[in-house]
Protein backbone atom coordinates (compact mmCIF):
# COMPACT_ATOMS: atom_id res chain seq x y z
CA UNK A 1 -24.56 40.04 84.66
CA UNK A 2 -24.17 43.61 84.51
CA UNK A 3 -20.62 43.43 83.62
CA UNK A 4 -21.16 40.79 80.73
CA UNK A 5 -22.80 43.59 78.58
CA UNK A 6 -19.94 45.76 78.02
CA UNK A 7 -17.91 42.42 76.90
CA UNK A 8 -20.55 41.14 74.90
CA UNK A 9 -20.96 44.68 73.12
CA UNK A 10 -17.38 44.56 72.70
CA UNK A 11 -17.42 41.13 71.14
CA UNK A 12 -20.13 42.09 68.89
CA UNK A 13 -18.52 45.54 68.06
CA UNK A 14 -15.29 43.24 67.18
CA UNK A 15 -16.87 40.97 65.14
CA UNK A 16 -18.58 43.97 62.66
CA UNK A 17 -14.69 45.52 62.39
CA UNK A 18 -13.24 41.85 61.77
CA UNK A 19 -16.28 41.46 59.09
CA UNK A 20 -15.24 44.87 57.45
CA UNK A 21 -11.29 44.93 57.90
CA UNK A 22 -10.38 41.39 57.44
CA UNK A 23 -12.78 38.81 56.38
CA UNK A 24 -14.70 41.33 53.71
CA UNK A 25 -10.93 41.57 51.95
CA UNK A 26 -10.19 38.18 52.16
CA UNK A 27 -13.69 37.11 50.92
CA UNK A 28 -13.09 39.51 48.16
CA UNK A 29 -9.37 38.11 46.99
CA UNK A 30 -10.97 34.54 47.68
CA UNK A 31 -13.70 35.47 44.90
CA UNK A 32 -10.90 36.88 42.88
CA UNK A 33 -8.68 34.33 42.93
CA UNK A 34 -11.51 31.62 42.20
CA UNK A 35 -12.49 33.84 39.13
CA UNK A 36 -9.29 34.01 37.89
CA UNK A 37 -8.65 29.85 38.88
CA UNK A 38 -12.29 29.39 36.53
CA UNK A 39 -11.19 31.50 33.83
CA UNK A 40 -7.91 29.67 33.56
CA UNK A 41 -9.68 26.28 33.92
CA UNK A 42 -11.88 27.41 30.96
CA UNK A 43 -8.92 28.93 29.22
CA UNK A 44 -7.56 25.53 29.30
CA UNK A 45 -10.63 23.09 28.54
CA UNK A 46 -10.85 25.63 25.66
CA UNK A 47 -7.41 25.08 24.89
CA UNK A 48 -7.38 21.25 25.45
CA UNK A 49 -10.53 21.04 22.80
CA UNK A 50 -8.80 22.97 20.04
CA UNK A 51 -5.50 20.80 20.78
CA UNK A 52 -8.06 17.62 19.58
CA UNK A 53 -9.58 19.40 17.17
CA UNK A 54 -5.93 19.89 15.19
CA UNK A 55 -5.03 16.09 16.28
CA UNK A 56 -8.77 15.14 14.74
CA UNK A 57 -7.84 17.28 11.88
CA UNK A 58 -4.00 16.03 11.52
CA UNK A 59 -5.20 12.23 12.07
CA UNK A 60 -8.07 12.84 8.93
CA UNK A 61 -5.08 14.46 6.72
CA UNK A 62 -2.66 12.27 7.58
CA UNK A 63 -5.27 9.44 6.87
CA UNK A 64 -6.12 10.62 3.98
CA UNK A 65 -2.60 11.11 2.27
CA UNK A 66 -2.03 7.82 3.60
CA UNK A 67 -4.80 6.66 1.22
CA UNK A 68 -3.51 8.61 -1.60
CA UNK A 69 -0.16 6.76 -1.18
CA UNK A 70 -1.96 3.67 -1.16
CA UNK A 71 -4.07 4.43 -4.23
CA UNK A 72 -0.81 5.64 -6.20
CA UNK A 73 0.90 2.13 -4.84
CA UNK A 74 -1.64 0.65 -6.38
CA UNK A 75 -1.88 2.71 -9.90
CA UNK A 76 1.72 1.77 -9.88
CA UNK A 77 1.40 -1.86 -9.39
CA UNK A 78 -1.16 -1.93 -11.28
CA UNK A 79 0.20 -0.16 -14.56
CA UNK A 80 3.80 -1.99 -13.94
CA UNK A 81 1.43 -5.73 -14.27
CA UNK A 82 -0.10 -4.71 -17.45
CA UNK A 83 3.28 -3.90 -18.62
CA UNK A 84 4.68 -6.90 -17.67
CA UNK A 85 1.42 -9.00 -19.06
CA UNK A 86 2.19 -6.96 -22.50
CA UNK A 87 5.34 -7.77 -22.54
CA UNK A 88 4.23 -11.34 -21.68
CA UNK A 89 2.04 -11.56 -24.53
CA UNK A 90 4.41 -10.12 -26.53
CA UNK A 91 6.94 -12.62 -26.25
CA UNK A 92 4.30 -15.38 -26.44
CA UNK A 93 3.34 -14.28 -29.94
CA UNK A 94 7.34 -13.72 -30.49
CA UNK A 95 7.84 -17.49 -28.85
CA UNK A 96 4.55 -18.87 -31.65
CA UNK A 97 5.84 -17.44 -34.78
CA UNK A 98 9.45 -18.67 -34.25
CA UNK A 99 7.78 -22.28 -33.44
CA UNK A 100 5.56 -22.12 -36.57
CA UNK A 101 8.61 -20.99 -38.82
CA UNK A 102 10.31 -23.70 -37.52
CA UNK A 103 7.69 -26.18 -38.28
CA UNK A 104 7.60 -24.80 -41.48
CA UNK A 105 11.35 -25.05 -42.08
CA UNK A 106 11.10 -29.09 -40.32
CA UNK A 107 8.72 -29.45 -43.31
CA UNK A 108 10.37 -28.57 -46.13
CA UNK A 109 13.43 -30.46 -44.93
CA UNK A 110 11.37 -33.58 -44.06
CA UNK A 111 9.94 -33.45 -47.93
CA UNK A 112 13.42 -32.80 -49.04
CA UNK A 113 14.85 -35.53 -47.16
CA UNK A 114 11.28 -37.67 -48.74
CA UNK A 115 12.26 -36.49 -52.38
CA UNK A 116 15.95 -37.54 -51.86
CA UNK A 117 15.41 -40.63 -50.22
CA UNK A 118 12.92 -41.55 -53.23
CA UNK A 119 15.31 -40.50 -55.78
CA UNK A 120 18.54 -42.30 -54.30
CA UNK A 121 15.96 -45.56 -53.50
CA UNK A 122 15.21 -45.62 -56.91
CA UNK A 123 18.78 -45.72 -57.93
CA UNK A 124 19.97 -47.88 -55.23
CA UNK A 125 17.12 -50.26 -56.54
CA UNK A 126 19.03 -50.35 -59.74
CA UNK A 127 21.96 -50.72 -58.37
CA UNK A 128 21.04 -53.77 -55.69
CA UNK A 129 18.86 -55.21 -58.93
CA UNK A 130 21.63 -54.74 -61.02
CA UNK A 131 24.04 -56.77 -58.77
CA UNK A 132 21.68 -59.67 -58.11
CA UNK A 133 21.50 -60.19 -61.55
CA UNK A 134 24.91 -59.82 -62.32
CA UNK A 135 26.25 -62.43 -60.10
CA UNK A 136 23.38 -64.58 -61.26
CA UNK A 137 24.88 -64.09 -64.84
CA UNK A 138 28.29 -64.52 -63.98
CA UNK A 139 27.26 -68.15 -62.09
CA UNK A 140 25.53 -69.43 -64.91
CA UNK A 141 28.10 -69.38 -67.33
């Protein structure tokens, strides 16, 4: 048992030296290198939430000149039906005051046509009367 202290002193001596020379360093770079691994991990959430922040940002702008369009779309539609319902009503009037001239015109030709008819009755009266009684003259004698 006498000869297991020097080994165990050894051991013991060896593992303070591997604790200072090689496990302290690598600890050390280990810390390091998870530092750095967290700082680039929060480097990148960071960067990953301003990346949705612009698509938030583009998605709101692009909806909203989408809406714009939609409102001009619809000015324009809008202003081209009440152009078309003035022109409409336009013609309409146009399309009544040709019918009512036309009436008018109908009219006076219908009287006309009255006023001739009664004058050339009148004289084709006469004229039917006229050869009635003639042939009634002419077989009596």
């Amino acid at each position: 048992m006498v000869h297991a202290i020097p080994t165990i002193l050894l051991l013991i001596l060896l593992y303070f030296y591997f604790k200072a020379m090689l496990f302290g360093p690598l600890e050390k770079v280990l810390k390091q290198r998870a530092e750095l691994t967290a700082g680039a991990r929060q480097a990148a959430d960071a960067s990953l939430a301003a990346a949705e922040r612009k698509q938030q940002e583009y998605e709101r702008k692009f909806a909203e000149a989408r809406a714009e369009a939609y409102k001009l779309q619809e000015e324009t539609r809008r202003k081209w039906l009440a152009d078309q319902s003035d022109e409409l009503d336009g013609e309409h009037k146009q399309a009544q005051a040709t019918v009512e001239s036309e009436k008018q015109r109908i009219a006076v030709e219908a009287r006309a046509a009255k006023e001739s008819l009664a004058a050339s009755s009148s004289a084709l009266a006469e004229s039917i009367a006229d050869a009635i009684l003639s042939r009634k003259t002419g077989s009596l004698r």
